[in-house]
C-alpha atoms as a PDB file:
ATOM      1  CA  UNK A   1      96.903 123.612  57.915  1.00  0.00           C
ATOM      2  CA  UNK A   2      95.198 125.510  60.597  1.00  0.00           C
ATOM      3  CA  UNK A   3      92.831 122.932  61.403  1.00  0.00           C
ATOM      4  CA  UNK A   4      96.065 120.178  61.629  1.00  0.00           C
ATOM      5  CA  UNK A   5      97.437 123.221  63.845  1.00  0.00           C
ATOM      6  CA  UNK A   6      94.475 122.696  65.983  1.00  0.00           C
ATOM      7  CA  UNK A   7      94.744 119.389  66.279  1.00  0.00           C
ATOM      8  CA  UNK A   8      98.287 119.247  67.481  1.00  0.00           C
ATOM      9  CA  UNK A   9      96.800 121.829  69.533  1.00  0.00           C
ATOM     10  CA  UNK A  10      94.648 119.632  71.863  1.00  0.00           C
ATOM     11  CA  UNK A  11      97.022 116.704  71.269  1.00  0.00           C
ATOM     12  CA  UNK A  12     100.149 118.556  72.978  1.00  0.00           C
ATOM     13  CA  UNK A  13      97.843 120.392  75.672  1.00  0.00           C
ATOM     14  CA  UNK A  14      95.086 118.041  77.067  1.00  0.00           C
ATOM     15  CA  UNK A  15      92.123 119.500  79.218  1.00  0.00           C
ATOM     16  CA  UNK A  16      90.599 117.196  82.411  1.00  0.00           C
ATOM     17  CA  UNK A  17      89.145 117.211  85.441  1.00  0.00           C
ATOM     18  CA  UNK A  18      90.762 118.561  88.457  1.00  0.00           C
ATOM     19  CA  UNK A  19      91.874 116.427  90.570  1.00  0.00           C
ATOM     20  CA  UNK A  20      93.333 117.249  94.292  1.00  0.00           C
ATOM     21  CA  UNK A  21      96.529 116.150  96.033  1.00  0.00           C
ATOM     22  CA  UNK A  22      97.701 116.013  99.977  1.00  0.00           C
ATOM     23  CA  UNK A  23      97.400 120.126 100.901  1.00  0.00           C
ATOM     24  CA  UNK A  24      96.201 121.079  97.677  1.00  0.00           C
ATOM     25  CA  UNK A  25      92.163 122.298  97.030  1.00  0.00           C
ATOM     26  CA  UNK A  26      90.509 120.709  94.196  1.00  0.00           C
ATOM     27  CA  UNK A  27      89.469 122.970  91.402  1.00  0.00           C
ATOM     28  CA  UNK A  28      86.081 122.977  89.484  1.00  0.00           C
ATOM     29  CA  UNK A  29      85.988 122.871  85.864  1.00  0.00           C
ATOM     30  CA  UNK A  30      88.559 121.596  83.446  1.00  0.00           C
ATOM     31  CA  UNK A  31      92.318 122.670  83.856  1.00  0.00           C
ATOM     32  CA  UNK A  32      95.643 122.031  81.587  1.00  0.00           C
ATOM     33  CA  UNK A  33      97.235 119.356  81.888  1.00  0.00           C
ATOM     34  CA  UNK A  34     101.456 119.811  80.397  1.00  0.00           C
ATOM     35  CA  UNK A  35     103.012 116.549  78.741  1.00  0.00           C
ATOM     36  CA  UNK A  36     105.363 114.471  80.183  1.00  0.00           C
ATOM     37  CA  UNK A  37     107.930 111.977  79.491  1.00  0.00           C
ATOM     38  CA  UNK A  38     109.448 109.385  81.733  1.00  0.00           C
ATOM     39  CA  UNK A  39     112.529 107.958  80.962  1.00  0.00           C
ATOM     40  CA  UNK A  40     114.247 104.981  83.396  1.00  0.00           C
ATOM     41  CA  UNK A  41     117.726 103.789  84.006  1.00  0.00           C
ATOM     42  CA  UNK A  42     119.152 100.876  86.371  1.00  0.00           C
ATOM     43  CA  UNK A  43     119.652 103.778  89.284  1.00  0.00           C
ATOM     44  CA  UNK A  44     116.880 106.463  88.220  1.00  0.00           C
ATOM     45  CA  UNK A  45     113.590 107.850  86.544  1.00  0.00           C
ATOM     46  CA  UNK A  46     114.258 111.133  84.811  1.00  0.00           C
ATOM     47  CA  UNK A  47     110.876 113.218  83.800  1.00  0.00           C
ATOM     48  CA  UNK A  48     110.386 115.731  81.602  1.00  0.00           C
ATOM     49  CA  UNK A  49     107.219 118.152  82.089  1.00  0.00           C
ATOM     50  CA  UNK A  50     106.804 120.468  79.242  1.00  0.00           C
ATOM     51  CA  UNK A  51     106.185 124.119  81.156  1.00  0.00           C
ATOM     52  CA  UNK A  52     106.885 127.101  78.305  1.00  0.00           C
ATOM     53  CA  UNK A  53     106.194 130.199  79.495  1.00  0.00           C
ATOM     54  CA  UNK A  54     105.630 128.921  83.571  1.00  0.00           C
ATOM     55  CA  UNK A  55     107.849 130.753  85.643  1.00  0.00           C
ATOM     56  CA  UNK A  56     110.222 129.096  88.299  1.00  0.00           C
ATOM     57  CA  UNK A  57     108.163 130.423  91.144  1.00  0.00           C
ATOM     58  CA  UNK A  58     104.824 129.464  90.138  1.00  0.00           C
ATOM     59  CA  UNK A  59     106.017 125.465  90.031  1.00  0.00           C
ATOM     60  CA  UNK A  60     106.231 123.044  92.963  1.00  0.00           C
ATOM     61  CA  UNK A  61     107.505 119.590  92.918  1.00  0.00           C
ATOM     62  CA  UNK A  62     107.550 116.749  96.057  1.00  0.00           C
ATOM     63  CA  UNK A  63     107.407 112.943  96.493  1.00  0.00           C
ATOM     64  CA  UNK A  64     104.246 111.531  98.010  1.00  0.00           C
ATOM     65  CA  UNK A  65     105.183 108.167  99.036  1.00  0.00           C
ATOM     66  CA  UNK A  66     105.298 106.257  95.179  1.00  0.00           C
ATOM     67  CA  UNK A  67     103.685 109.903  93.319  1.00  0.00           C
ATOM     68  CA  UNK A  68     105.493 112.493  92.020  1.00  0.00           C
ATOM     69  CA  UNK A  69     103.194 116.047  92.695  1.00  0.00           C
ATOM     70  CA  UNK A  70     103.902 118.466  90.019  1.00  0.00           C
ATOM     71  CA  UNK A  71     101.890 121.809  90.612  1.00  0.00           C
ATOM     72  CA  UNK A  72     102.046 124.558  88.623  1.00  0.00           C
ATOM     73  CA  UNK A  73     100.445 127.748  87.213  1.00  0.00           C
ATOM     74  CA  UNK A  74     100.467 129.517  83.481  1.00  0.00           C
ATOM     75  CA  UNK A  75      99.327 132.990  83.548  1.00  0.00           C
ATOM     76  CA  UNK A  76      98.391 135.465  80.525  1.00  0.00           C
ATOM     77  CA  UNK A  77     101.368 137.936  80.632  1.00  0.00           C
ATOM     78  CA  UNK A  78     100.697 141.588  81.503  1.00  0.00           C
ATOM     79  CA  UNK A  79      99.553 143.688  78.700  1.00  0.00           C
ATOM     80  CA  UNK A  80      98.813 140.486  76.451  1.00  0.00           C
ATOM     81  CA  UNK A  81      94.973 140.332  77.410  1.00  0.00           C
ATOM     82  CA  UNK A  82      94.067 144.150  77.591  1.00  0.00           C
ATOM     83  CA  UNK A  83      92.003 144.009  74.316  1.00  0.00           C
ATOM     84  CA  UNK A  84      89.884 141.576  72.885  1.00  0.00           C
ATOM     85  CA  UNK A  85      91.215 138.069  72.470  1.00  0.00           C
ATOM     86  CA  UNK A  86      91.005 136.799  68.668  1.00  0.00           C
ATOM     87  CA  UNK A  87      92.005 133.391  69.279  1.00  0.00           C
ATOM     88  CA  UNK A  88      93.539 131.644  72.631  1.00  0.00           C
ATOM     89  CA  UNK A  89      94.834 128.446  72.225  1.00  0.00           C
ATOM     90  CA  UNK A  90      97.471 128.620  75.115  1.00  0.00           C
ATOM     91  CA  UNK A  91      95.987 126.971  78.183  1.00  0.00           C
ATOM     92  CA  UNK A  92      96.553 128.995  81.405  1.00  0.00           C
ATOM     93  CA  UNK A  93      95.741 128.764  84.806  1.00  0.00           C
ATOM     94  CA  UNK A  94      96.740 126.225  87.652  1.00  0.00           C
ATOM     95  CA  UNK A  95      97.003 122.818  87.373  1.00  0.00           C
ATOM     96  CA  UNK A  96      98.186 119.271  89.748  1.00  0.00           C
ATOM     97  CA  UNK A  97      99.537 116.641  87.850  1.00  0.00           C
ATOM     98  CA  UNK A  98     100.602 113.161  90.204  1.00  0.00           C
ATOM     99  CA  UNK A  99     102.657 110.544  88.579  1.00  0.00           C
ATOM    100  CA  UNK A 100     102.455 107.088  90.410  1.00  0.00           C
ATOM    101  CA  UNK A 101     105.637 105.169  89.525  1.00  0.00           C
ATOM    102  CA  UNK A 102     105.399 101.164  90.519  1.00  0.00           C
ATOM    103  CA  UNK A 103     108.286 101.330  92.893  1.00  0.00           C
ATOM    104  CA  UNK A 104     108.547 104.570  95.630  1.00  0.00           C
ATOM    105  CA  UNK A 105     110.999 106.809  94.114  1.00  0.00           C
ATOM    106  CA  UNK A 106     114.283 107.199  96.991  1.00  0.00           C
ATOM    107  CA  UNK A 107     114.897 110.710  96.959  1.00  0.00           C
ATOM    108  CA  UNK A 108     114.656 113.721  94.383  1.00  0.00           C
ATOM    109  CA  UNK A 109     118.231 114.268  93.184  1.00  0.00           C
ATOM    110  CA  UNK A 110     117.863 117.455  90.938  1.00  0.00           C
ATOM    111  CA  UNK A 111     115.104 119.655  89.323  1.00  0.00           C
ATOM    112  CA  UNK A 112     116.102 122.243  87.112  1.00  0.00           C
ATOM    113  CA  UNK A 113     114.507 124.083  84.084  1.00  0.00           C
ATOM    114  CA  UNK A 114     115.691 123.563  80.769  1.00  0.00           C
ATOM    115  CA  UNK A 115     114.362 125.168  77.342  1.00  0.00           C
ATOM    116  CA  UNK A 116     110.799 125.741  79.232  1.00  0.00           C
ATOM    117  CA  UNK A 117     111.092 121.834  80.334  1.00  0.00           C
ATOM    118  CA  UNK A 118     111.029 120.852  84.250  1.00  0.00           C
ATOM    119  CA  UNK A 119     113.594 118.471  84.274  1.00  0.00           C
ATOM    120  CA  UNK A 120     113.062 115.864  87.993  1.00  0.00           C
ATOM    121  CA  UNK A 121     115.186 113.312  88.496  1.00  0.00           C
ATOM    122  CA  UNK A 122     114.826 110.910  90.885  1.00  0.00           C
ATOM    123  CA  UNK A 123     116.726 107.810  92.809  1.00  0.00           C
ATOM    124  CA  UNK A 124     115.397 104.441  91.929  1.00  0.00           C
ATOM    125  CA  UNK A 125     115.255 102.628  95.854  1.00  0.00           C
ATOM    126  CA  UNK A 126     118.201 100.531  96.106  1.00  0.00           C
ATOM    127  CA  UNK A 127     117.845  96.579  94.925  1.00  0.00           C
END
């Protein structure tokens, strides 16, 4: 079971390269990178970012012409790491994840967090 755990594990939370965006530095070394879902209507894209335990102030969202920046940061809560660590699985630390959609999103028209989940929707252009 543990090893199934495991797997899930690195499934759910992949590691990758750095990579930079417009104003952010690039970061050496591997970094998190959270899930996401994309779902699409007639008038919008809604996505999903899976953020547990990332705090509202440590997130930033904008559009970049047709990308969606998502940056974010995951630290070890205070107290948590003032022993010796048995076993980490929980990726922390900063990451930049871009989404390119085909067709420049219009405008962002909410962001909100829900159940640890940054929820972005955004305006389709008009047809």
């Amino acid at each position: 079971m543990l090893d199934e755990a495991d797997r899930l594990r690195q499934q759910f939370f992949r590691l990758r390269e750095s990579q930079s965006v417009q104003g952010e530095p690039r970061y050496a070394g591997g970094v998190w990178e959270p899930p996401v879902d994309v779902f699409e209507s007639d008038e919008s894209w809604t996505v999903l970012v899976a953020l547990p335990g990332v705090p509202p102030d440590r997130m930033h969202y904008r559009l970049d012409g047709d990308c969606l920046d998502i940056v974010a940061e995951r630290t070890i809560p205070q107290g948590c790491a003032d022993g010796a660590i048995r076993r980490k699985e929980i990726p922390h630390g900063r990451f930049v994840r871009r989404l390119r959609f085909r067709t420049p999103p219009q405008e962002i028209i909410r962001a909100a967090m829900h159940d640890g989940c940054l929820l972005i929707a955004l305006r389709k252009p008009n047809r």
